[in-house]
Protein backbone atom coordinates (compact mmCIF):
# COMPACT_ATOMS: atom_id res chain seq x y z
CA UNK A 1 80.16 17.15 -4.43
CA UNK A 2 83.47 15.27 -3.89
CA UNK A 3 84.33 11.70 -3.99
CA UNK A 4 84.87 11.47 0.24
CA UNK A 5 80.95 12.65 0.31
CA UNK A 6 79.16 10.33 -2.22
CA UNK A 7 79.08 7.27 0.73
CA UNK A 8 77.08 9.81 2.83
CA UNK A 9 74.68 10.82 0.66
CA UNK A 10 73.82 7.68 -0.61
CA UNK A 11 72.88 6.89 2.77
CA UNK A 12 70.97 9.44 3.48
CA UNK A 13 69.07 8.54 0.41
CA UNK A 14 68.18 4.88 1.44
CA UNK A 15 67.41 6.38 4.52
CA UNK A 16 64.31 8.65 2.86
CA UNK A 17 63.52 5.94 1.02
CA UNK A 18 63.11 4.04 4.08
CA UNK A 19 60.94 6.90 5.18
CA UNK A 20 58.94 6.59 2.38
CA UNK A 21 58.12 2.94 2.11
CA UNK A 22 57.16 2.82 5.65
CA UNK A 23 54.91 5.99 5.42
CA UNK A 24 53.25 4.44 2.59
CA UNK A 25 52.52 1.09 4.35
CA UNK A 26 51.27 2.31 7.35
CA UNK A 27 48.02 4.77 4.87
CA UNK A 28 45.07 2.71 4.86
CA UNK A 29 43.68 1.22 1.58
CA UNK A 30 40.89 3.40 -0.14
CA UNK A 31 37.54 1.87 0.27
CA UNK A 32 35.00 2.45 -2.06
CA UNK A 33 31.80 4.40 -1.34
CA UNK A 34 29.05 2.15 0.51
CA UNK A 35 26.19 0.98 -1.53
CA UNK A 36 28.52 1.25 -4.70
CA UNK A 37 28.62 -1.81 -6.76
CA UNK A 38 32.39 -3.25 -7.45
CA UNK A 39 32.65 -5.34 -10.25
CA UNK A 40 34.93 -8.94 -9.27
CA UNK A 41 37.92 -7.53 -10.87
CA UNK A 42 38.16 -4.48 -8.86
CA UNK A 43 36.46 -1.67 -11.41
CA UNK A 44 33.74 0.42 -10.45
CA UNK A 45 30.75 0.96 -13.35
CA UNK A 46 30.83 4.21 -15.32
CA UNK A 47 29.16 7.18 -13.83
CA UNK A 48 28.67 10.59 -15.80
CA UNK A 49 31.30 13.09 -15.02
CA UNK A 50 30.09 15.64 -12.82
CA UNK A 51 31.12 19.78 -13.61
CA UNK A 52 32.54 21.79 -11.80
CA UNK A 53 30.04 23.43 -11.23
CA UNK A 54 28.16 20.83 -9.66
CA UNK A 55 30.88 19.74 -7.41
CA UNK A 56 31.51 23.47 -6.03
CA UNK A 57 28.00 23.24 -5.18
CA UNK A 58 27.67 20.01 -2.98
CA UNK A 59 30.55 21.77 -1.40
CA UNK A 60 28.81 24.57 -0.32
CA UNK A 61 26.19 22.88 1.35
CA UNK A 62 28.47 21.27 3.84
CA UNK A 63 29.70 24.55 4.54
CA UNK A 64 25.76 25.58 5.36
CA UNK A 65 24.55 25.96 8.76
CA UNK A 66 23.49 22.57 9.99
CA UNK A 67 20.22 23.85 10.85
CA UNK A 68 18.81 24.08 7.48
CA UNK A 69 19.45 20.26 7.32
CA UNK A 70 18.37 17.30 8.78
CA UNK A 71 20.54 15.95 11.14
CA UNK A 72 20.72 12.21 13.39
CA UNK A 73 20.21 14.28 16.69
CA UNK A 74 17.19 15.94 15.46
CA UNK A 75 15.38 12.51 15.72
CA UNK A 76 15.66 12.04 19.49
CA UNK A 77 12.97 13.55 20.06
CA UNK A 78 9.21 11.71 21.23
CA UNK A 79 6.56 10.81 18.71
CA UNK A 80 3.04 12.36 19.51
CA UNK A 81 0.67 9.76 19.51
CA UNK A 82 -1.90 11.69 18.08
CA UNK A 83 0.34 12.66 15.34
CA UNK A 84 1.46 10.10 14.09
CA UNK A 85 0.03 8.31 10.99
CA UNK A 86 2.10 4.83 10.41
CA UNK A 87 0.99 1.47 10.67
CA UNK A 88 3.39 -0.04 12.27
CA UNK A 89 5.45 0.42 15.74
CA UNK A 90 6.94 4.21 16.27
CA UNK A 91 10.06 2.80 17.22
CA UNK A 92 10.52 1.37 14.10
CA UNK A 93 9.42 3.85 11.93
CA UNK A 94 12.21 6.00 13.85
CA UNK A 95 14.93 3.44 12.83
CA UNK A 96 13.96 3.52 9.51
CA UNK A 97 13.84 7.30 9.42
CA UNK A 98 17.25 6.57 10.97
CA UNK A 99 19.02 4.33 8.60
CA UNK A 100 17.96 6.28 5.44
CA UNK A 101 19.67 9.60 7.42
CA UNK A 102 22.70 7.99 7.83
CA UNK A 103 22.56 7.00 3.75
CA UNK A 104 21.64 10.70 3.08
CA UNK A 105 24.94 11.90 5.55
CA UNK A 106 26.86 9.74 3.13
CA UNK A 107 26.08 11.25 0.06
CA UNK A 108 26.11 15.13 1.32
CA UNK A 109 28.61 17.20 0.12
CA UNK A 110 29.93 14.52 -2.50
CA UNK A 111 29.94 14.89 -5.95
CA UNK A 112 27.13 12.64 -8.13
CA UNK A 113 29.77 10.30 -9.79
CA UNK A 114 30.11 8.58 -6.39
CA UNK A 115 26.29 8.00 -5.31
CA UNK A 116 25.13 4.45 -6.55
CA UNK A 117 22.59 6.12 -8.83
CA UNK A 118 22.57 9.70 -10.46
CA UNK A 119 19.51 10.31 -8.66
CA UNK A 120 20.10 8.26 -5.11
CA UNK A 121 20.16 11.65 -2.84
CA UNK A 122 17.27 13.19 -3.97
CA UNK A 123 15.34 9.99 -3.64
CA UNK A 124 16.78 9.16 -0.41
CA UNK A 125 15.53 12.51 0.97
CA UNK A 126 12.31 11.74 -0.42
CA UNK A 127 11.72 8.85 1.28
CA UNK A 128 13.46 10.30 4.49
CA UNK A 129 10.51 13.08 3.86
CA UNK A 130 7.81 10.48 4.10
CA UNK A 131 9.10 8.74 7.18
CA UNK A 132 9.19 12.13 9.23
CA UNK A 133 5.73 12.66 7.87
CA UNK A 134 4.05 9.64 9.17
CA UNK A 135 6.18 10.60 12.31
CA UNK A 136 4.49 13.75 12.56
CA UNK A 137 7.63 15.52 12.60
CA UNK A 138 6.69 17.95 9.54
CA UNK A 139 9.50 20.83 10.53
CA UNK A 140 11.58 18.19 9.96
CA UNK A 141 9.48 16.94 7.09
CA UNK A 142 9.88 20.96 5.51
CA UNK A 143 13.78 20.75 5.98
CA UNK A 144 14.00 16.99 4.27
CA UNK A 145 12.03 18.61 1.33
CA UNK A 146 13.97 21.66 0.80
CA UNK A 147 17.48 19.74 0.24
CA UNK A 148 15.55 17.51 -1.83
CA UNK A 149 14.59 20.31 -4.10
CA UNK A 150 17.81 21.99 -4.14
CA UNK A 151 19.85 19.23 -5.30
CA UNK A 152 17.02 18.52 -7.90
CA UNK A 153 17.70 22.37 -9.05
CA UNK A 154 21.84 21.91 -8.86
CA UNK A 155 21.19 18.59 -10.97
CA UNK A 156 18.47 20.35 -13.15
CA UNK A 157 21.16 23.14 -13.86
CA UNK A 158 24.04 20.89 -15.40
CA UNK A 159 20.64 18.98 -17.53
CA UNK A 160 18.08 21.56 -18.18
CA UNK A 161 14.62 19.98 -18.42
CA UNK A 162 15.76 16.41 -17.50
CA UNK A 163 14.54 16.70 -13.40
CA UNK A 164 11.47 19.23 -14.20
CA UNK A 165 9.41 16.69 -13.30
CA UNK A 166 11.17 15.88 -10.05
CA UNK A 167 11.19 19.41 -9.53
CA UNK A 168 7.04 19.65 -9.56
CA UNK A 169 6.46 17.11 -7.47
CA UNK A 170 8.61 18.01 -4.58
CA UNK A 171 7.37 21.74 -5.10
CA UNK A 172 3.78 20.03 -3.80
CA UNK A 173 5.15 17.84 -1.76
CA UNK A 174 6.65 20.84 -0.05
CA UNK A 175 3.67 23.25 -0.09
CA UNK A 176 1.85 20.01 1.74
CA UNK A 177 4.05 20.13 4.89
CA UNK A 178 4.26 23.84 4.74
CA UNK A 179 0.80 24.35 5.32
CA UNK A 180 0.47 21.74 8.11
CA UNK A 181 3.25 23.59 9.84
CA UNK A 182 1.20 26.96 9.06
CA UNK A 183 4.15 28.67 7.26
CA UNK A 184 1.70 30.47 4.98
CA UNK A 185 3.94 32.66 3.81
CA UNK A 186 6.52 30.34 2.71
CA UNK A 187 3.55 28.09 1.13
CA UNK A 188 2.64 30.99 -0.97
CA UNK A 189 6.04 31.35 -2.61
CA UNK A 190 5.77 27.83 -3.60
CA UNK A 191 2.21 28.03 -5.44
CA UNK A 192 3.58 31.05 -7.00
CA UNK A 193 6.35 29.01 -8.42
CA UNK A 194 4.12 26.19 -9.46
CA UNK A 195 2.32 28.68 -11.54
CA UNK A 196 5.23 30.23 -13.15
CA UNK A 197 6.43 27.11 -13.97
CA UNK A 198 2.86 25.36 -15.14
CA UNK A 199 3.53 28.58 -18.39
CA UNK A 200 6.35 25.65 -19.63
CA UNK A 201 6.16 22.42 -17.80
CA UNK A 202 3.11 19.66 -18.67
CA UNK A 203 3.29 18.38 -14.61
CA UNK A 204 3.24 21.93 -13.46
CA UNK A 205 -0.05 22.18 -15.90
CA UNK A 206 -2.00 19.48 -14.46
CA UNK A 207 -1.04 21.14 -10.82
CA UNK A 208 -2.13 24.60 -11.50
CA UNK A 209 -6.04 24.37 -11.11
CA UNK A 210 -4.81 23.21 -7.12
CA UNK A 211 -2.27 25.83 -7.18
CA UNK A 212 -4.79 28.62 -8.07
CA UNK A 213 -7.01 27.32 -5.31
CA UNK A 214 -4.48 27.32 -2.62
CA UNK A 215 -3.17 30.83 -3.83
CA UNK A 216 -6.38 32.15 -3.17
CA UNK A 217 -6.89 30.29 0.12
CA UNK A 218 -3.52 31.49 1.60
CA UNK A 219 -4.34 35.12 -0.04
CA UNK A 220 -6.84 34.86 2.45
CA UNK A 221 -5.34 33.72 5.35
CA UNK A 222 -2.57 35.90 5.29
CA UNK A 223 -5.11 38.82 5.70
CA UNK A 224 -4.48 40.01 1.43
CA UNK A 225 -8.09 39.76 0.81
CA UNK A 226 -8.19 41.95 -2.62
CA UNK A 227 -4.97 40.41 -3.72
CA UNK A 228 -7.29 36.88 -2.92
CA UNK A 229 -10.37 38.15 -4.89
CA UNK A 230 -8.00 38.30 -8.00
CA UNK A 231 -7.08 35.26 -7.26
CA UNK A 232 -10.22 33.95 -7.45
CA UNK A 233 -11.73 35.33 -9.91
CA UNK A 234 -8.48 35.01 -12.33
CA UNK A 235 -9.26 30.88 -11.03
CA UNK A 236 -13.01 31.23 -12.33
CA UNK A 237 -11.73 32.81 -15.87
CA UNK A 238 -9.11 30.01 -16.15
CA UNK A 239 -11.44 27.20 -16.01
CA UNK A 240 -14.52 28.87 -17.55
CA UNK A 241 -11.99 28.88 -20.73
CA UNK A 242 -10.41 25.35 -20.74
CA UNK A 243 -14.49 24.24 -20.15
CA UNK A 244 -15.35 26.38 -23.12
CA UNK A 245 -12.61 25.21 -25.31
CA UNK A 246 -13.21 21.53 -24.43
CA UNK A 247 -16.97 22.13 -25.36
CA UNK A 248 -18.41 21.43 -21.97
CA UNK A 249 -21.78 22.51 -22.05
CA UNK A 250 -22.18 22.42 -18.01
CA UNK A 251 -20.34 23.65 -14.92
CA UNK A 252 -18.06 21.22 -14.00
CA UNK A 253 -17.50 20.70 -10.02
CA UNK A 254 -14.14 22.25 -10.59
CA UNK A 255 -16.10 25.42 -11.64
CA UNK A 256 -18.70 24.85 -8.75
CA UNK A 257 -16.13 25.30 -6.30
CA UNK A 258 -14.22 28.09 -8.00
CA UNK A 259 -17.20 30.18 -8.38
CA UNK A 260 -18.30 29.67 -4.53
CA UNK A 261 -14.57 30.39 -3.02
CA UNK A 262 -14.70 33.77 -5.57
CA UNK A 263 -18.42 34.44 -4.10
CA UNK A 264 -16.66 33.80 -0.44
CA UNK A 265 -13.65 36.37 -1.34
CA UNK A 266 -15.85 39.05 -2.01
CA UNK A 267 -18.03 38.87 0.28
CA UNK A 268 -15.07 39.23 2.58
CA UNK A 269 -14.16 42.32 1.20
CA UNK A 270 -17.74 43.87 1.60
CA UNK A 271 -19.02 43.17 -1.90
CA UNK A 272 -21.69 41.72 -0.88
CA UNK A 273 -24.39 42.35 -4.22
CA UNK A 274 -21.91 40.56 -6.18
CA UNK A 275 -21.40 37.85 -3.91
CA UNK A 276 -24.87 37.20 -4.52
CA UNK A 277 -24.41 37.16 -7.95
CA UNK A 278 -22.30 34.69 -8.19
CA UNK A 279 -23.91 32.67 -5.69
CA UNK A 280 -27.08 32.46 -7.98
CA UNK A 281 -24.67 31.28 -10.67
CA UNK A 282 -23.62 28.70 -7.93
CA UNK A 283 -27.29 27.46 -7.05
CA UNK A 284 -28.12 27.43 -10.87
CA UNK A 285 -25.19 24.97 -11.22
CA UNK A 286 -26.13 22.69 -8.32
CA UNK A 287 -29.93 22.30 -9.09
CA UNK A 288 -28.31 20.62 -12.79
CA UNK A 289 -26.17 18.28 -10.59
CA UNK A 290 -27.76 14.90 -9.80
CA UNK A 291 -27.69 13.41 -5.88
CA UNK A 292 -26.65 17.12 -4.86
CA UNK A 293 -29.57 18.24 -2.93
CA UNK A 294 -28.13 19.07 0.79
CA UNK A 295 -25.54 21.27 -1.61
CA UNK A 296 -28.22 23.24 -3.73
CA UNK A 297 -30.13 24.02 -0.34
CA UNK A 298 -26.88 25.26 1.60
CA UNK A 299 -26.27 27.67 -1.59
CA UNK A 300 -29.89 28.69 -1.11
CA UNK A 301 -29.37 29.39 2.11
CA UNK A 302 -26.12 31.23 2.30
CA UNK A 303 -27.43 33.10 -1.70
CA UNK A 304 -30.30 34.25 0.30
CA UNK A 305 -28.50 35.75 3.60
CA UNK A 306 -25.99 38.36 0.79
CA UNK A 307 -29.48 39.12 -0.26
CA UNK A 308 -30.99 40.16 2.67
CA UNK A 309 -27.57 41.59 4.02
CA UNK A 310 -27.05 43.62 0.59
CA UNK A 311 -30.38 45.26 0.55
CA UNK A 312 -32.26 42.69 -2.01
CA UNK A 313 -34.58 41.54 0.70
CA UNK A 314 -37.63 41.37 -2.14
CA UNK A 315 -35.84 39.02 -4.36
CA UNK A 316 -34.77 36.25 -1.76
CA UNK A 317 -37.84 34.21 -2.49
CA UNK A 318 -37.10 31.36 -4.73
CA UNK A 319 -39.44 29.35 -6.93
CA UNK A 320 -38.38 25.97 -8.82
CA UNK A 321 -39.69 23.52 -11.28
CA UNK A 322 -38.93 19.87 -11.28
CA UNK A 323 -39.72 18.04 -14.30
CA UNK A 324 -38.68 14.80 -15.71
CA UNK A 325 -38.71 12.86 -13.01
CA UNK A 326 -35.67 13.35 -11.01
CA UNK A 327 -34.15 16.06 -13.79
CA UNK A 328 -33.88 19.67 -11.97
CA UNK A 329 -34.05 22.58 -13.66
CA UNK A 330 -32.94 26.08 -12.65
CA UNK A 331 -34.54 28.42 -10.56
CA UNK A 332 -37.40 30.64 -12.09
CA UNK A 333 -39.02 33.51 -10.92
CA UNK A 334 -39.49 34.16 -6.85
CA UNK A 335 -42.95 33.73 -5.24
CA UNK A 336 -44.48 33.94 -1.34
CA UNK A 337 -45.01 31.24 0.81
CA UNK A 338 -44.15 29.68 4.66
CA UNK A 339 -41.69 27.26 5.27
CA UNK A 340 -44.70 24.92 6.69
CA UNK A 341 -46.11 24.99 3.03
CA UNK A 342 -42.33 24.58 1.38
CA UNK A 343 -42.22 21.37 3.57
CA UNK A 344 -45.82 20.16 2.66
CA UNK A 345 -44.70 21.24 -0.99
CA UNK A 346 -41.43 19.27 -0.82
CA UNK A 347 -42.82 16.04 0.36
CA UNK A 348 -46.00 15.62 -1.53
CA UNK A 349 -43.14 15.58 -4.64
CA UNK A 350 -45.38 16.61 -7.61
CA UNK A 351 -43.83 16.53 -11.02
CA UNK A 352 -44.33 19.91 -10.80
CA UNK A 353 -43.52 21.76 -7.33
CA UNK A 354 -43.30 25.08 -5.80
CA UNK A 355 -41.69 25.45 -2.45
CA UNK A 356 -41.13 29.16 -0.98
CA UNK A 357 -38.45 30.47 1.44
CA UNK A 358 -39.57 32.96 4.25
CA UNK A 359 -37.13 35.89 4.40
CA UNK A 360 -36.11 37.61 7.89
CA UNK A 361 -33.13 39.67 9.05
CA UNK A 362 -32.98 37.08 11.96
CA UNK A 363 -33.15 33.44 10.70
CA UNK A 364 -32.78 32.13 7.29
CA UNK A 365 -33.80 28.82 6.23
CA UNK A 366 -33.24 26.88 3.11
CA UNK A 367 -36.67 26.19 0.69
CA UNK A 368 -36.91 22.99 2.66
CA UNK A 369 -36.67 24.84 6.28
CA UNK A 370 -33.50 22.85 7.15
CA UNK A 371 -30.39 23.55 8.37
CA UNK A 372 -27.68 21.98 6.39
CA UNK A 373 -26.61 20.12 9.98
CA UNK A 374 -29.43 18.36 9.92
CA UNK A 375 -29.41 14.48 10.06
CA UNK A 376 -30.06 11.85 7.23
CA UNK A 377 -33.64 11.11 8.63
CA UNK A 378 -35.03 14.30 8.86
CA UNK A 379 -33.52 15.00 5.07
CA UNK A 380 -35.39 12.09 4.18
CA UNK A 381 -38.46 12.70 6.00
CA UNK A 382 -39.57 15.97 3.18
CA UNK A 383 -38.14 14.15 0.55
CA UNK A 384 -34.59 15.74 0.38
CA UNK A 385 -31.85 13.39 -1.19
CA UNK A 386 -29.27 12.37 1.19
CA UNK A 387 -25.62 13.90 0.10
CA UNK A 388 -23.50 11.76 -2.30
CA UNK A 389 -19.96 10.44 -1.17
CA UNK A 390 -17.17 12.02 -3.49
């Protein structure tokens, strides 16, 4: 470059420098994140350093389909009366909904160093969750849930073990609003990951005896009866071992009502002797239960229809002791008798009673001749116990 052109390019120069200031001047300041605390002298606490990882993640899920997510226009919708379960106006319930979306759309697709907590998504979408549930919107309820438990498993994957807990409780959560929306199938895939993870987690543990009864409930409903009657009976085992290693020396409720859904599930697959099996083991277990009359005589009821219906119509006559006062003991041998003499026999209330159940392919009544619809009065009126609040 010669001497004659050094004026010229030094004005071109200032002239891109010119450029340049103004460009800068006009680029608005940087704002920080909302809800972020800013200390007075302009620094910003310390947040954990997020991987890679992690961040390629987040941005993913913008990238998903927006149906899979919750979004503002989603809530313009009506609120059923008969759905909904706050106490307080709709409309407000709907603006709170509201505000905590528009928190949630804040922190989507960012990494965790800039939410105001480690944890403030996930907990956001919780509470989102619970709004749309007392709305009675529990699609939306199912779709709040599911990115709550996905970023708990992206968070859970840069600190193993640290959000299992998390991780448990929205896996209920979840299986909750699945079944009220009747997405049976999807329900099932969550129980079955409660259970896997109940092998290693303590929460998951304490969750399983529910998870085992709701396995073998949907089972059911889905039409996979013998795959249900595993279920069942794999619940039974389960508990009749933690019982026996805790030294119980009793059937616990918990047992009660394992051993009646297992009698239910095979009876539903035409197993109807065994049913009846277990069913004694049932009525056995409710005669030892205090205040749990109407109970015993429903079990004597339905033990004595698989009786009749699997060919045992000799041996659905029932005889019982009572002794000690109010203490019951278990069924012994089976006599004869009329249901007028079972009532007679039931109110006179000896120490020691017999009452007899009449046996027909037709109608089947319980020792007591009730129905198990029948009212408080009449209960009390032959000296039946009235059924005990739980």
């Amino acid at each position: 470059m010669s001497l004659v052109d050094l004026p010229a390019a030094s004005e071109r120069a200032g002239h891109d420098t010119d450029v340049v200031r103004r460009t800068r001047a006009r680029r608005p300041r940087a704002r920080p994140a909302r809800g972020r605390h800013i200390h007075h002298d302009g620094r910003e606490p310390a947040v954990p350093a997020t991987p890679p990882t992690t961040r390629r993640w987040y941005i993913r899920v913008m990238n998903e389909l927006d149906a899979e997510l919750v979004q503002p226009v989603m809530l313009e919708r009506p609120v059923d009366p008969a759905r909904f379960g706050g106490v307080v106006r709709p409309d407000k319930t709907v603006r709170w909904a509201t505000d905590e979306l528009e928190q949630v759309m804040q922190m989507r697709g960012r990494s965790p160093d800039t939410w105001p907590t480690p944890t403030a998504l996930p907990e956001s979408l919780d509470q989102l969750a619970k709004w749309l549930t007392e709305l009675g919107w529990d699609d939306l309820t199912c779709l709040a849930r599911r990115e709550e438990l996905a970023v708990y498993r992206a968070l859970s994957a840069v600190q193993p073990g640290l959000f299992a807990d998390r991780i448990v409780h929205t896996l209920v959560a979840l299986r909750r609003c699945l079944m009220e929306c009747k997405r049976h199938e999807e329900a099932l895939g969550v129980v079955e990951e409660l259970l896997r993870l109940s092998e290693t987690n303590r929460s998951a543990q304490a969750e399983a005896p529910d998870a085992r009864y709701w396995r073998t409930l949907l089972l059911a409903r889905l039409g996979r009866d013998q795959e249900a009657v595993e279920s069942a009976a794999e619940a039974v085992t389960e508990i009749r071992g933690r019982l026996q290693h805790a030294g119980a020396t009793s059937a616990s409720f918990e047992l009660i009502h394992a051993l009646t859904a297992y009698a239910d599930r095979l009876d539903k697959v035409g197993r109807v002797a065994e049913a009846a099996e277990v069913s004694a083991e049932v009525m056995a277990a409710w005669w030892r239960q205090a205040d749990s009359t109407v109970q015993f005589l429903q079990t004597v009821d339905l033990y004595s229809e698989r009786l009749v219906r699997s060919g045992q119509a000799e041996q659905a006559h029932v005889r019982h002791r009572r002794r000690e006062g109010d203490r019951l003991d278990a069924p012994a041998a089976p006599v004869g008798g009329t249901a007028e003499s079972s009532r007679r026999s039931i109110a006179r209330c000896r120490p020691t009673w017999t009452c007899t159940l009449p046996v027909t392919t037709t109608a089947l009544t319980s020792p007591c001749g009730l129905r198990p619809r029948e009212d408080r009065a009449t209960r009390s009126a032959v000296g039946a116990r009235p059924e005990r609040s739980r």
